[in-house]
PDB file of N, CA and C in Angstrom:
ATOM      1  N   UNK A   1       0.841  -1.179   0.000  1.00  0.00           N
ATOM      2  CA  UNK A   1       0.000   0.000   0.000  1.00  0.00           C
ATOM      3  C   UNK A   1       0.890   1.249   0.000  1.00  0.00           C
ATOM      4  N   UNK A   2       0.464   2.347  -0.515  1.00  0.00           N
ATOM      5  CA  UNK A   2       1.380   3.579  -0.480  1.00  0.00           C
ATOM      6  C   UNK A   2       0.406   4.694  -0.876  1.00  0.00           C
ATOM      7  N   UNK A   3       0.652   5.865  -0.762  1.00  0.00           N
ATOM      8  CA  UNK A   3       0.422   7.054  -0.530  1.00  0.00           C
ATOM      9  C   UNK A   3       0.751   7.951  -1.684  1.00  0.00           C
ATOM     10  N   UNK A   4      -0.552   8.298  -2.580  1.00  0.00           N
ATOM     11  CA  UNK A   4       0.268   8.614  -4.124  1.00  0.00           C
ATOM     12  C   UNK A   4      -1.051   9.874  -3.963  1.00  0.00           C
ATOM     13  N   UNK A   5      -0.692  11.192  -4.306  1.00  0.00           N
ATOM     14  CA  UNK A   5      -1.440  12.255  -4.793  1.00  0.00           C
ATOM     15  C   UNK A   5      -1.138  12.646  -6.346  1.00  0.00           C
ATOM     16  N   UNK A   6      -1.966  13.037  -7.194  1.00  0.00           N
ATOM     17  CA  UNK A   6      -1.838  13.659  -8.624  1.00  0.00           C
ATOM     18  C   UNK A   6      -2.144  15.040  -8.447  1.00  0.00           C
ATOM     19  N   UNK A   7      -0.877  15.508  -9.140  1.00  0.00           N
ATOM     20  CA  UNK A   7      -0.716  17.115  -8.739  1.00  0.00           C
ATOM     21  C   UNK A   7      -0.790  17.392 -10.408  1.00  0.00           C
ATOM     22  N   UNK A   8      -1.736  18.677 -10.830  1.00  0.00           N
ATOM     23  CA  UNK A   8      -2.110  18.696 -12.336  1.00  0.00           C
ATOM     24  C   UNK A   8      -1.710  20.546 -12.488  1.00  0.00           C
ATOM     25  N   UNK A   9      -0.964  20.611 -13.206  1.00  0.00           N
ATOM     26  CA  UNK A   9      -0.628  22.222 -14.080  1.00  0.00           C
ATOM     27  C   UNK A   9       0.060  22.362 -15.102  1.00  0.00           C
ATOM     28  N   UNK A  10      -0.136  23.067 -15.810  1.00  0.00           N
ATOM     29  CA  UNK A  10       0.968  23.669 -17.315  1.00  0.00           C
ATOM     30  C   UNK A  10       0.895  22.014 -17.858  1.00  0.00           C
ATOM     31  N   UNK A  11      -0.417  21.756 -17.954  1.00  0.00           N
ATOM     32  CA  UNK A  11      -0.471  20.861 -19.085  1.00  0.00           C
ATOM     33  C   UNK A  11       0.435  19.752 -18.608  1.00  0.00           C
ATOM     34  N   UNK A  12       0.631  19.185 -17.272  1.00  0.00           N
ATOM     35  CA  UNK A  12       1.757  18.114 -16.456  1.00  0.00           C
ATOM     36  C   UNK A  12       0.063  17.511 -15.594  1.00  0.00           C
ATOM     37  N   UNK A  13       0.983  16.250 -15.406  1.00  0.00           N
ATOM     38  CA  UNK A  13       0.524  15.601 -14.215  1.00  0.00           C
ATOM     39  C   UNK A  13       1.215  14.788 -13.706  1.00  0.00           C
ATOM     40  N   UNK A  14       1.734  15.031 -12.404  1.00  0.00           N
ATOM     41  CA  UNK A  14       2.465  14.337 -11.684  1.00  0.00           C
ATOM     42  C   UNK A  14       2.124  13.795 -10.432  1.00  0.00           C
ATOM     43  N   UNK A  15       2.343  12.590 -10.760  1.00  0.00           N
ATOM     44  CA  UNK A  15       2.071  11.719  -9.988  1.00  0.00           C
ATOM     45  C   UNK A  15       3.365  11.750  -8.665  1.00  0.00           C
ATOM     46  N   UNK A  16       2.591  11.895  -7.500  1.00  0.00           N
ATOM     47  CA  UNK A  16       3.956  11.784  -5.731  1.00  0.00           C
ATOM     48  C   UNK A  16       3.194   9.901  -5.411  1.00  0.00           C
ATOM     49  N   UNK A  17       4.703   9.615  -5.008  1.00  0.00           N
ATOM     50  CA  UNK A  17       4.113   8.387  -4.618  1.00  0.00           C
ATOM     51  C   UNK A  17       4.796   7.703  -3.391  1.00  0.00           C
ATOM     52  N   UNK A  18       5.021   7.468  -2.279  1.00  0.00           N
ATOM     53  CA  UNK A  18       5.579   6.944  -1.341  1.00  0.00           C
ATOM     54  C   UNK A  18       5.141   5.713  -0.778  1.00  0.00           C
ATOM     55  N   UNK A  19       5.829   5.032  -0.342  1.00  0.00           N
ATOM     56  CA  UNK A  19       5.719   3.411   0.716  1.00  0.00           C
ATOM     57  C   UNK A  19       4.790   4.630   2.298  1.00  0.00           C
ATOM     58  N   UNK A  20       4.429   3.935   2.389  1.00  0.00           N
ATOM     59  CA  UNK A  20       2.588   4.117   3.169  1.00  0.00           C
ATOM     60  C   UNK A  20       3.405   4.289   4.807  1.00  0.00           C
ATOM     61  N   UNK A  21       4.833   3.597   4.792  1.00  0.00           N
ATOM     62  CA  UNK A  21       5.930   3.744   6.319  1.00  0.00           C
ATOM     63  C   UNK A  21       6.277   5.149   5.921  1.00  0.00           C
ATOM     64  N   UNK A  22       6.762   5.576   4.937  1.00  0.00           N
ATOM     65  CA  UNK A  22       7.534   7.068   5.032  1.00  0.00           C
ATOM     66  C   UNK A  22       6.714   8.601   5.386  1.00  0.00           C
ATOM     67  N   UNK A  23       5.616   7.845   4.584  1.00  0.00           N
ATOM     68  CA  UNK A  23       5.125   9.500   4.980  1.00  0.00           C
ATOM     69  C   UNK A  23       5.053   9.911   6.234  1.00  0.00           C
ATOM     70  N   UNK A  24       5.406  11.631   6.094  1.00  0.00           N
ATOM     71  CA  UNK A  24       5.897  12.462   7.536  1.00  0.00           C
ATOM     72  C   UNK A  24       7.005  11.899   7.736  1.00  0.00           C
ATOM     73  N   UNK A  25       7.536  11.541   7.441  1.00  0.00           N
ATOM     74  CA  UNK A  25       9.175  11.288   7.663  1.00  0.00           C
ATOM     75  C   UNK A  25      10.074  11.955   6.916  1.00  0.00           C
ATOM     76  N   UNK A  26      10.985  12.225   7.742  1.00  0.00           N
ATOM     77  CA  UNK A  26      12.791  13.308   7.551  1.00  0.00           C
ATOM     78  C   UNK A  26      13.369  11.644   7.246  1.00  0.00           C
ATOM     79  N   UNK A  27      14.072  12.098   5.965  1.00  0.00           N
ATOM     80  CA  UNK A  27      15.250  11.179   5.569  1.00  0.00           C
ATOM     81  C   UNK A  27      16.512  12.060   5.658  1.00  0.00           C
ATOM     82  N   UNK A  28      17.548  11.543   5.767  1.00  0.00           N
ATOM     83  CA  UNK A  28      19.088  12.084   5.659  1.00  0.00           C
ATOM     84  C   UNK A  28      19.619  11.266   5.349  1.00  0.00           C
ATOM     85  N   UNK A  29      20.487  12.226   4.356  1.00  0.00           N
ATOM     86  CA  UNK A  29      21.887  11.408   3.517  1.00  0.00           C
ATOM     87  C   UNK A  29      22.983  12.483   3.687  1.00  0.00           C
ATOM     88  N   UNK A  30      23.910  12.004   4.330  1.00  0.00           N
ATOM     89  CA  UNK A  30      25.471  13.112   4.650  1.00  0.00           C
ATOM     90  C   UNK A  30      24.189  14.246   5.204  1.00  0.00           C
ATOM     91  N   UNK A  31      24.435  15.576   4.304  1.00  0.00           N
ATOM     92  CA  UNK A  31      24.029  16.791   4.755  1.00  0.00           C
ATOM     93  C   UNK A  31      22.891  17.460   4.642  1.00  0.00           C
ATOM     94  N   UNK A  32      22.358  16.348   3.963  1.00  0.00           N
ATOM     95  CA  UNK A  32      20.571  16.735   3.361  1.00  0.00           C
ATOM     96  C   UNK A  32      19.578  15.889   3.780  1.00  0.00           C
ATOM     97  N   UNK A  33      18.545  16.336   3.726  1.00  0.00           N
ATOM     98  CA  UNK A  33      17.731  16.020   4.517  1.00  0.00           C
ATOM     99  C   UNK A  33      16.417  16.276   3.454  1.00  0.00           C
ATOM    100  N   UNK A  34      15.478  15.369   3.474  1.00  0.00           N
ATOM    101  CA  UNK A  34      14.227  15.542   2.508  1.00  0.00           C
ATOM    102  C   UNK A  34      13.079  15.053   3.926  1.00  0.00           C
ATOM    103  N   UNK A  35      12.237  15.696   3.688  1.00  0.00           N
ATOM    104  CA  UNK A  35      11.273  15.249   4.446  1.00  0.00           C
ATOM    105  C   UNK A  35       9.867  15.058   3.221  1.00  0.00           C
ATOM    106  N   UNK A  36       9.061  13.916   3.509  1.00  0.00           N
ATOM    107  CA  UNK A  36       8.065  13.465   2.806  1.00  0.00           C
ATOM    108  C   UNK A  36       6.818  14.201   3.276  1.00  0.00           C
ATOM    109  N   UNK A  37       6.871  15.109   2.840  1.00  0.00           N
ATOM    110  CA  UNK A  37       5.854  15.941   2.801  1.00  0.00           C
ATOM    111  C   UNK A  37       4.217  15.067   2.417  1.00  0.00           C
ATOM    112  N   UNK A  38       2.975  15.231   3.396  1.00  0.00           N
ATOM    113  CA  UNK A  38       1.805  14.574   3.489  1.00  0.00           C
ATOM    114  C   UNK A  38       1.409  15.316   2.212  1.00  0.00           C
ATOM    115  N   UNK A  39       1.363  16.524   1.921  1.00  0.00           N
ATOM    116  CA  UNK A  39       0.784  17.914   1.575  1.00  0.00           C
ATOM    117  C   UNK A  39       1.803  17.545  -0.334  1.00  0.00           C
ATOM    118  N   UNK A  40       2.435  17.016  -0.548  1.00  0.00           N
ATOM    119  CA  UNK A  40       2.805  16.682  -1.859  1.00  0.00           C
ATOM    120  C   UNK A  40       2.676  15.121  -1.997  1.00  0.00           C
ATOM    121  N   UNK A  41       2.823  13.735  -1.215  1.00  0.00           N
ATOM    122  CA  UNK A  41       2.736  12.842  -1.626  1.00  0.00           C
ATOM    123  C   UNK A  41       1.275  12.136  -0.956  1.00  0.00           C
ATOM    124  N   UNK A  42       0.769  12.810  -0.634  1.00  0.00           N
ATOM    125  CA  UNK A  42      -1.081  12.497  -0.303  1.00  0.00           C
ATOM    126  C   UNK A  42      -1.492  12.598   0.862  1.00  0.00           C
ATOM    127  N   UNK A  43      -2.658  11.808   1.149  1.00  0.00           N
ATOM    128  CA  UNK A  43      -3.112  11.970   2.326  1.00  0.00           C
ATOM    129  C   UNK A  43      -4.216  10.191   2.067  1.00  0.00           C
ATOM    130  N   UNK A  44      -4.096   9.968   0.818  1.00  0.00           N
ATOM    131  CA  UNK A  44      -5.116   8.496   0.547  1.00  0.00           C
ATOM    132  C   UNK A  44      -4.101   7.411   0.482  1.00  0.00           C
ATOM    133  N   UNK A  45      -4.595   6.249   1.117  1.00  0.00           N
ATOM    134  CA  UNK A  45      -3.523   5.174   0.119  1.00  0.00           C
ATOM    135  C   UNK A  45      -4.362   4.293  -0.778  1.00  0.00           C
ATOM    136  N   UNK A  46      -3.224   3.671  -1.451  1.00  0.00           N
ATOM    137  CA  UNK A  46      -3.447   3.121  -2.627  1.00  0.00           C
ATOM    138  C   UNK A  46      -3.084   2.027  -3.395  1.00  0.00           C
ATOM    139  N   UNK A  47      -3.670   0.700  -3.577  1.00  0.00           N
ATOM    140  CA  UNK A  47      -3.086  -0.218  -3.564  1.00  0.00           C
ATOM    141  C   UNK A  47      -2.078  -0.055  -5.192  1.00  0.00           C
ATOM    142  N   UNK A  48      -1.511  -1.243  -5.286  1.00  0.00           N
ATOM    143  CA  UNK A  48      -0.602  -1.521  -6.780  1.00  0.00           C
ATOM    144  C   UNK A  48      -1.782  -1.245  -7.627  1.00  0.00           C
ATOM    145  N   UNK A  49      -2.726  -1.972  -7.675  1.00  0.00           N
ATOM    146  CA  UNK A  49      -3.112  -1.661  -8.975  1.00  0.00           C
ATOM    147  C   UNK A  49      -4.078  -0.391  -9.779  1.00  0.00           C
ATOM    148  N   UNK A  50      -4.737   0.596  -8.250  1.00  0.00           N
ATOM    149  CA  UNK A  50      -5.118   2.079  -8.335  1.00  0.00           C
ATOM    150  C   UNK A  50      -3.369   2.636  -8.768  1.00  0.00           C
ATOM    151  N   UNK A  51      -2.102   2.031  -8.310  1.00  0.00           N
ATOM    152  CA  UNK A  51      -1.224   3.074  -8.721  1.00  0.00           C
ATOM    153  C   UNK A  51      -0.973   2.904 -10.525  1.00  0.00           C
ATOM    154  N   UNK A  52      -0.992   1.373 -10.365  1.00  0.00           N
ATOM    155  CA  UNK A  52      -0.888   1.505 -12.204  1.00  0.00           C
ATOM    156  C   UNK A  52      -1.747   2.224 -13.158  1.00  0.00           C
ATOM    157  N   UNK A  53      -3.045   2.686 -12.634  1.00  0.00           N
ATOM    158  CA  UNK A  53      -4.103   3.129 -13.212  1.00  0.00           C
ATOM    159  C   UNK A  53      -3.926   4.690 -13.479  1.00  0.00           C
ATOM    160  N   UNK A  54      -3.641   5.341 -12.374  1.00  0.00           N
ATOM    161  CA  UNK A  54      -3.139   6.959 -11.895  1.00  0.00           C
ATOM    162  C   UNK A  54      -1.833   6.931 -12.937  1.00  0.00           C
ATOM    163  N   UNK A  55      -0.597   5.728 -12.824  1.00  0.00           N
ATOM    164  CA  UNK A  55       0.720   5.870 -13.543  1.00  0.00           C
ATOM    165  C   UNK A  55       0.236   6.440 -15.433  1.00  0.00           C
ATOM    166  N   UNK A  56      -0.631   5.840 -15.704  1.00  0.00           N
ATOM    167  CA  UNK A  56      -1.365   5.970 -17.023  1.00  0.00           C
ATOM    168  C   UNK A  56      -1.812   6.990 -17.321  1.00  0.00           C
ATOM    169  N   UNK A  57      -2.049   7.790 -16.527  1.00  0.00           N
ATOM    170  CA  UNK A  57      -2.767   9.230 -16.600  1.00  0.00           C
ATOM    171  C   UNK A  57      -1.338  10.350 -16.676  1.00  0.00           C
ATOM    172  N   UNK A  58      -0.160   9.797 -15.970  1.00  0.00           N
ATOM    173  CA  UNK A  58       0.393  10.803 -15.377  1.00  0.00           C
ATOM    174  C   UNK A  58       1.744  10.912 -16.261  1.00  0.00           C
ATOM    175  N   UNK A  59       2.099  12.316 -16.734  1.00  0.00           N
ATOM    176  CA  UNK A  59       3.269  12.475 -17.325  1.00  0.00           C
ATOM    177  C   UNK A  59       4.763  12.646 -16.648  1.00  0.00           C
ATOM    178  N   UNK A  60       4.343  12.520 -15.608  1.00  0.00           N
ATOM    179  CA  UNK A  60       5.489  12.658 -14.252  1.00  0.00           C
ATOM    180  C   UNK A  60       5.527  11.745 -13.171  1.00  0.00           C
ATOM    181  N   UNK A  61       6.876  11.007 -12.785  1.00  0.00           N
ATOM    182  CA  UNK A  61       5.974  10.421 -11.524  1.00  0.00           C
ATOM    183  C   UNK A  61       7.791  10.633 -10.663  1.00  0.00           C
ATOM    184  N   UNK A  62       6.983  10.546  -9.437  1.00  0.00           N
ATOM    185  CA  UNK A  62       7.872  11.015  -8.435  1.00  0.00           C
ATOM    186  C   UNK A  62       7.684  10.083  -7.310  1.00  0.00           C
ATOM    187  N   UNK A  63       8.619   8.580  -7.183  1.00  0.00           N
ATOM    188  CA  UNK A  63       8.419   7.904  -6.217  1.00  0.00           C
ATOM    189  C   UNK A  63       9.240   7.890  -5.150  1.00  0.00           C
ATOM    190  N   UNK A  64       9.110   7.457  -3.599  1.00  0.00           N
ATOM    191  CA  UNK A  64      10.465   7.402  -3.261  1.00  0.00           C
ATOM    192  C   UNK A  64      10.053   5.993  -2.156  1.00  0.00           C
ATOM    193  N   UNK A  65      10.454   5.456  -2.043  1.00  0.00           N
ATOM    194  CA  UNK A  65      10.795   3.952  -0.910  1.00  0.00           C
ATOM    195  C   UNK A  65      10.864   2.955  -1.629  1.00  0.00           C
ATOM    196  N   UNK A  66      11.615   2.271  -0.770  1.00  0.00           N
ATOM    197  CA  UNK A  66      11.871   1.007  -1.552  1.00  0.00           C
ATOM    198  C   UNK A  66      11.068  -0.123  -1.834  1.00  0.00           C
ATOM    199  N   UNK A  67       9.648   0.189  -1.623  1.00  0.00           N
ATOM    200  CA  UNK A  67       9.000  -0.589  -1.973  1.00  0.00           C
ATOM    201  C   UNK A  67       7.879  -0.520  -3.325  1.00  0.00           C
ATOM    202  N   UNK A  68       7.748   1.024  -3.506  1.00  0.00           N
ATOM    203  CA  UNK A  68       6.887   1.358  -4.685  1.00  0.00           C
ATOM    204  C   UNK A  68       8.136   1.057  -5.849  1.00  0.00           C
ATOM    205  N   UNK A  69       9.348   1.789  -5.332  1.00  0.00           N
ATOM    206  CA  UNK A  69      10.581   2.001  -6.525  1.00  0.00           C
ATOM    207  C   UNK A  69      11.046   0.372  -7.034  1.00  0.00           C
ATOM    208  N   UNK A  70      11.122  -0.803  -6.111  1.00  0.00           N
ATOM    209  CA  UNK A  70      11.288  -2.306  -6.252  1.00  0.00           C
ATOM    210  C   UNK A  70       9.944  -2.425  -7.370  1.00  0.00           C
ATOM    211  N   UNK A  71       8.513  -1.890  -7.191  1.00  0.00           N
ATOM    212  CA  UNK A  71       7.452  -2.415  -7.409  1.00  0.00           C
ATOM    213  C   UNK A  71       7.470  -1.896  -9.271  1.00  0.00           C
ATOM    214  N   UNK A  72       7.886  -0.510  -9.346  1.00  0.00           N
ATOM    215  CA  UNK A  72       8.126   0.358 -10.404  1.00  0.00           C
ATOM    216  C   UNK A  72       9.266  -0.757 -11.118  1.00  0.00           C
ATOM    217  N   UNK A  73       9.847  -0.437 -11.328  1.00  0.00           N
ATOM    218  CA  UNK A  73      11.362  -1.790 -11.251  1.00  0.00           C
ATOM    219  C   UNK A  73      10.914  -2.657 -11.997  1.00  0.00           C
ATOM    220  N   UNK A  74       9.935  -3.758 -11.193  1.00  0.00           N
ATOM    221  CA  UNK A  74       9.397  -4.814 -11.854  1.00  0.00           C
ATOM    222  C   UNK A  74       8.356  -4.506 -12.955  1.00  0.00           C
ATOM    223  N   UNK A  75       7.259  -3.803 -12.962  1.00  0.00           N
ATOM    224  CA  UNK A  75       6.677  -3.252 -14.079  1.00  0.00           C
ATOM    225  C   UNK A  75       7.199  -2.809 -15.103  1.00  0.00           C
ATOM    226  N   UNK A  76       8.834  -2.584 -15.367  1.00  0.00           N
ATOM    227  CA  UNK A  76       8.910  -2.200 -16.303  1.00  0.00           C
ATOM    228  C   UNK A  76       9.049  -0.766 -16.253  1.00  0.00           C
ATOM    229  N   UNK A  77       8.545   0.264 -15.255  1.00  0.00           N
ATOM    230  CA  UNK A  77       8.476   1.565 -15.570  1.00  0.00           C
ATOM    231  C   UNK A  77       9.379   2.321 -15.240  1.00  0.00           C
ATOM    232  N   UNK A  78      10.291   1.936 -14.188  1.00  0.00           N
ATOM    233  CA  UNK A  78      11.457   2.474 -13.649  1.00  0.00           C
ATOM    234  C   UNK A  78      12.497   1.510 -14.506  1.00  0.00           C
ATOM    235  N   UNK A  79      13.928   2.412 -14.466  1.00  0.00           N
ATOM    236  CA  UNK A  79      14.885   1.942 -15.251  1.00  0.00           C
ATOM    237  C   UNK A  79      15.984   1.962 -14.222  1.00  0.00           C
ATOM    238  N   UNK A  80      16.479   2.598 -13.718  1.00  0.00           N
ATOM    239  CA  UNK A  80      17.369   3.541 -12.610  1.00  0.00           C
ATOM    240  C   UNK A  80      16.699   4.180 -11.538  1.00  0.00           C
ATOM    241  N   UNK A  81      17.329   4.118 -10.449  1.00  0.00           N
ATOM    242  CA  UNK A  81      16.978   4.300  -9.156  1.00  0.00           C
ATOM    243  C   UNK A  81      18.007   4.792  -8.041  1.00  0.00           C
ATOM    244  N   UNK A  82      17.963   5.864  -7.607  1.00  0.00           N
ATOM    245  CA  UNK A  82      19.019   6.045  -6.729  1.00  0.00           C
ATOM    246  C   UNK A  82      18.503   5.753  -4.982  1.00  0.00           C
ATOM    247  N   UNK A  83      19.730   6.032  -4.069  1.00  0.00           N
ATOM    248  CA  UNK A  83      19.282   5.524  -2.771  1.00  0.00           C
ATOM    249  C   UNK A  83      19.543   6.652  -1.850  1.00  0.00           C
ATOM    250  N   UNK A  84      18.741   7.224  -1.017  1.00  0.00           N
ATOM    251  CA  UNK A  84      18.606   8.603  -0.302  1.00  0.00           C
ATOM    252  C   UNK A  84      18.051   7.971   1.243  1.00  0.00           C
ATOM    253  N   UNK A  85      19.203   8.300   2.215  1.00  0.00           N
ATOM    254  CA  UNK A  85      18.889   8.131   3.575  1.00  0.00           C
ATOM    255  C   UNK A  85      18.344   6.546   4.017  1.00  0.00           C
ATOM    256  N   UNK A  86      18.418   5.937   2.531  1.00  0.00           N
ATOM    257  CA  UNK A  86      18.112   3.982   2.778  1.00  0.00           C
ATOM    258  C   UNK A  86      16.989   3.928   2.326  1.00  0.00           C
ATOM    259  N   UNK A  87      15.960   4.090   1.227  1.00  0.00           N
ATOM    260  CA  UNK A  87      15.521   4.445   0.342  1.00  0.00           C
ATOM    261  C   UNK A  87      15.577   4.473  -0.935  1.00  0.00           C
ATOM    262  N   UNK A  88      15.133   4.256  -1.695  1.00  0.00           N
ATOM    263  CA  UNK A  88      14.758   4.672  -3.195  1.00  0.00           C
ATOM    264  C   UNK A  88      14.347   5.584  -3.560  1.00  0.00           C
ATOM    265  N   UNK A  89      14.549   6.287  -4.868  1.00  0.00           N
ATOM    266  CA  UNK A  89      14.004   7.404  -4.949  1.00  0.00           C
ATOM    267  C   UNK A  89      13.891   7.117  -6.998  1.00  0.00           C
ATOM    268  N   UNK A  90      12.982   7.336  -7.203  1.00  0.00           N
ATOM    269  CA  UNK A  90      13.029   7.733  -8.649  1.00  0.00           C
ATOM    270  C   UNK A  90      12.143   8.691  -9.588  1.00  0.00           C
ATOM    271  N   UNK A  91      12.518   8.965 -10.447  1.00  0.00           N
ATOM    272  CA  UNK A  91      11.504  10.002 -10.693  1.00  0.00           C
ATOM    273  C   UNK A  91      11.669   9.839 -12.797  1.00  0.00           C
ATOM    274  N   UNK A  92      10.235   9.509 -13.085  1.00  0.00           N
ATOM    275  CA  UNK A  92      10.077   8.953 -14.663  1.00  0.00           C
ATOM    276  C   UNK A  92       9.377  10.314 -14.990  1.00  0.00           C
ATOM    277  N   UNK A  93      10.025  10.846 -16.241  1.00  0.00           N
ATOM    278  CA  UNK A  93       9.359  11.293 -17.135  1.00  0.00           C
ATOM    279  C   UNK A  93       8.618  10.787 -18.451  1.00  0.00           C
ATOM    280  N   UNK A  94       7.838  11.102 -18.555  1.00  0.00           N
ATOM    281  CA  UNK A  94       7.563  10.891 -19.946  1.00  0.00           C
ATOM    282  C   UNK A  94       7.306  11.569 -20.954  1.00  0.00           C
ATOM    283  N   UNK A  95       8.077  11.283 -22.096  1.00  0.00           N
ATOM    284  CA  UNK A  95       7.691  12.177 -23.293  1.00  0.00           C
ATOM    285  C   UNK A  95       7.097  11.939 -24.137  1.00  0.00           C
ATOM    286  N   UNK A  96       6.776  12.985 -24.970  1.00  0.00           N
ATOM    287  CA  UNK A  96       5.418  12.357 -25.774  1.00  0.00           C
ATOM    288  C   UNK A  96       5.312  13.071 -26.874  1.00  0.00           C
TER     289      UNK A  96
END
């Protein structure tokens, strides 16, 4: 389950998507620090297959834990993935 909001402007839609443990959580890596903002990656959760449905709609997607980014991975939709504070993080564009 995870925590995905669709944020829509200038002709974008981007999809926030987090593992359903992170949200409200401060990550750190060395000197930075990201916190998972409720208020950009939702407030609903959402199983795998509402996220594949939303992924279809969305020209942006912005995931981060290691469990949506593993899940992305296997679908095919993620290619590369980096690791932030023990974490995943990836972020797909699409062009069109």
């Amino acid at each position: 389950m995870f925590y995905a909001k669709m944020h829509k402007g200038e002709g974008q839609k981007i999809l926030a998507i987090c593992d359903k443990d992170l949200l409200g959580k401060t990550l750190i890596s060395k000197d930075i620090k990201i916190f998972i903002d409720p208020k950009f990656y939702g407030e609903k959760i959402f199983d795998k297959g509402e996220i594949l449905s939303m992924i279809s709609e969305s020209s942006i997607i912005n995931a981060f834990g290691n469990e949506i980014v593993k899940f992305l991975i296997e679908e095919g939709i993620v290619k590369n993935a980096k690791e932030f504070g023990g974490q995943l993080h990836a972020q797909v564009y699409k062009i069109l």
